[in-house]
C-alpha atoms as a PDB file:
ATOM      1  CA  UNK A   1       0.924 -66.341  52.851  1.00  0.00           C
ATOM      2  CA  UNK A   2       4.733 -65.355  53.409  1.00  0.00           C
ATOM      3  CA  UNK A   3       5.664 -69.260  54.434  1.00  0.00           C
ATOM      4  CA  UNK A   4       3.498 -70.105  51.119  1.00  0.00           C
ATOM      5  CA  UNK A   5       5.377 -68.346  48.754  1.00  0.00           C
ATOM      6  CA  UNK A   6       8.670 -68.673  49.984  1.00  0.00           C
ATOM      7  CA  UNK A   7       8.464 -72.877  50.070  1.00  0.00           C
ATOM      8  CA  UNK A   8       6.891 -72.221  46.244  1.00  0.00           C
ATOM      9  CA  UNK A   9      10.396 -70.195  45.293  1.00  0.00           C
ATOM     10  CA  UNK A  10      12.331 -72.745  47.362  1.00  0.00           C
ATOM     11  CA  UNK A  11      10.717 -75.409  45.007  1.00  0.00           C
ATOM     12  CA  UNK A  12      11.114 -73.933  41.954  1.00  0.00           C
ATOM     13  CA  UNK A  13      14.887 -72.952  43.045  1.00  0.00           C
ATOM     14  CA  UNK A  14      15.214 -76.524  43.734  1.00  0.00           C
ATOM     15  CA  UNK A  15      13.948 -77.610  40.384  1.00  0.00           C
ATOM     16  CA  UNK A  16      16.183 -75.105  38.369  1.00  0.00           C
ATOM     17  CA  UNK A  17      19.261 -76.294  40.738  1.00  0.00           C
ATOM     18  CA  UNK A  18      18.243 -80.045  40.039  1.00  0.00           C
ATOM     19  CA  UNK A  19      17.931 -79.540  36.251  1.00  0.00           C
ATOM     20  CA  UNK A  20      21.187 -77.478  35.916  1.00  0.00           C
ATOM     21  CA  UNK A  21      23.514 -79.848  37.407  1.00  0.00           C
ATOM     22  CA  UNK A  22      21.946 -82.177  35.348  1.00  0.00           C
ATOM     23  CA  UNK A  23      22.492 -80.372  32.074  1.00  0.00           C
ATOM     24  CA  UNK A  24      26.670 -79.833  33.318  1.00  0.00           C
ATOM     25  CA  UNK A  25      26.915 -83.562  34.414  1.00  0.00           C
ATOM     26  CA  UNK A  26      25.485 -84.090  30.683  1.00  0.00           C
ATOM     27  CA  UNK A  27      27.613 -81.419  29.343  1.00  0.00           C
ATOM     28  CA  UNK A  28      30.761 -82.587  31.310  1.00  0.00           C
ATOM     29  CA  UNK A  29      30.293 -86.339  30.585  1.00  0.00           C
ATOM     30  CA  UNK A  30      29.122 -85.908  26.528  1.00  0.00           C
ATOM     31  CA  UNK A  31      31.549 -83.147  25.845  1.00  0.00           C
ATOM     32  CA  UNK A  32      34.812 -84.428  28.100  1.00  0.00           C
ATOM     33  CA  UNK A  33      37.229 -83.936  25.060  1.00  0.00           C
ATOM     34  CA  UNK A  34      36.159 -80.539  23.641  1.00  0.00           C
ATOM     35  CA  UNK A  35      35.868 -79.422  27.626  1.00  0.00           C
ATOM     36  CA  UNK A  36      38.942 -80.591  28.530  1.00  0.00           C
ATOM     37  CA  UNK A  37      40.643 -79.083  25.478  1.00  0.00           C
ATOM     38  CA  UNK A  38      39.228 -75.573  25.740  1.00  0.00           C
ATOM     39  CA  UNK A  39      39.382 -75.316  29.121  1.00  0.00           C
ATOM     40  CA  UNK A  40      43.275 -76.577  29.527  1.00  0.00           C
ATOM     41  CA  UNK A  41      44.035 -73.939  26.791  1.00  0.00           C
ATOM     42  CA  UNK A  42      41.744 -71.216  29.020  1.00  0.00           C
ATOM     43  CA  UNK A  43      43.048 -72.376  32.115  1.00  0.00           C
ATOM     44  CA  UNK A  44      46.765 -73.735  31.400  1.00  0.00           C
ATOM     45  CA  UNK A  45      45.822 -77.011  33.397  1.00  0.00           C
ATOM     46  CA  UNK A  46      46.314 -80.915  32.361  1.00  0.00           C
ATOM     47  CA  UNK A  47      43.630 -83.364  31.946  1.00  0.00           C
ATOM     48  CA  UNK A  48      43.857 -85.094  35.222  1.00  0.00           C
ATOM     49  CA  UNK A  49      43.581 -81.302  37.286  1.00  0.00           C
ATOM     50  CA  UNK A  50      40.443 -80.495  35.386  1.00  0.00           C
ATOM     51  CA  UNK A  51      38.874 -83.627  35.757  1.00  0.00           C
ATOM     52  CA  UNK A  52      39.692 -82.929  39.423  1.00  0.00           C
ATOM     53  CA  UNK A  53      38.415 -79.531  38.727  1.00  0.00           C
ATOM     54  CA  UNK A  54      35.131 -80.824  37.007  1.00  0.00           C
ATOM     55  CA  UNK A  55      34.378 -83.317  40.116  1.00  0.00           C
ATOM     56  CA  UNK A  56      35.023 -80.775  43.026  1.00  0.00           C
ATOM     57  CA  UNK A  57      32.477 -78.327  40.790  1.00  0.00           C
ATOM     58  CA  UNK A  58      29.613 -81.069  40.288  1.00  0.00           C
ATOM     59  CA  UNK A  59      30.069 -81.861  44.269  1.00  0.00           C
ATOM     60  CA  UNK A  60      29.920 -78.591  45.250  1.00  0.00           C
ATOM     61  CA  UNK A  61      27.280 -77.636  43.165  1.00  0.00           C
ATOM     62  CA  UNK A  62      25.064 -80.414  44.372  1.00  0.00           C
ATOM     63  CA  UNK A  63      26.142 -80.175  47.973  1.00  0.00           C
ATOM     64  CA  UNK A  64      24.974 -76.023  47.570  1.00  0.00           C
ATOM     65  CA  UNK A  65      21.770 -76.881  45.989  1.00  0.00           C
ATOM     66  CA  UNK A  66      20.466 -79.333  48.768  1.00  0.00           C
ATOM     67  CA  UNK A  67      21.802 -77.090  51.796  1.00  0.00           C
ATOM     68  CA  UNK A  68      20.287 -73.843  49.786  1.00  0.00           C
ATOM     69  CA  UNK A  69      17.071 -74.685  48.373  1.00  0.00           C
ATOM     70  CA  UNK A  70      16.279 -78.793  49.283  1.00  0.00           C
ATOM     71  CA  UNK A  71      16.642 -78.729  52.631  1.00  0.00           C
ATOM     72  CA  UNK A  72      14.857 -75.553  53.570  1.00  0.00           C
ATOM     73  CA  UNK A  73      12.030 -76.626  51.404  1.00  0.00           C
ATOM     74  CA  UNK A  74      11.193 -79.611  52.888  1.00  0.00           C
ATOM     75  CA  UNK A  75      11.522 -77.918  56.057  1.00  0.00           C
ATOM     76  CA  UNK A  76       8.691 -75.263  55.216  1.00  0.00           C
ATOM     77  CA  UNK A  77       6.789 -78.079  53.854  1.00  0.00           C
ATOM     78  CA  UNK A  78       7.204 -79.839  57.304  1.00  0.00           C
ATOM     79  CA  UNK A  79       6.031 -76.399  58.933  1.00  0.00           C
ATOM     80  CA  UNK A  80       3.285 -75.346  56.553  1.00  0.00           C
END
């Protein structure tokens, strides 16, 4: 039962990790200018830094969600 649940959270973590790094890569690629201008105002950085900034978050994000949630539920799956 234990194994069970946890690869059903795992899943569903997955799923919300999946679908919210697709709603900032949306959010970051549809709404670049107002982005970039309220967060170099926020932030006091240049265009190029924060699309620098805006990368290193999307690949860390994704890299997170696949070590956190994708990996150790397919491993459970595997098990179970």
């Amino acid at each position: 039962m234990i194994i069970e649940t946890l690869t059903e959270f795992l899943g569903w973590c997955a799923v919300i990790n999946i679908g919210m790094l697709i709603l900032s890569l949306a959010a970051i690629t549809f709404g670049r200018e107002q982005a970039l201008k309220i967060h170099g105002k926020i932030f006091d950085l240049d265009e190029k830094s924060l699309k620098q900034v805006y990368l290193r978050y999307l690949s860390q994000y994704k890299i997170l969600s696949v070590v956190f949630t994708i990996v150790p539920y397919f491993a459970l799956k595997i098990m179970g």
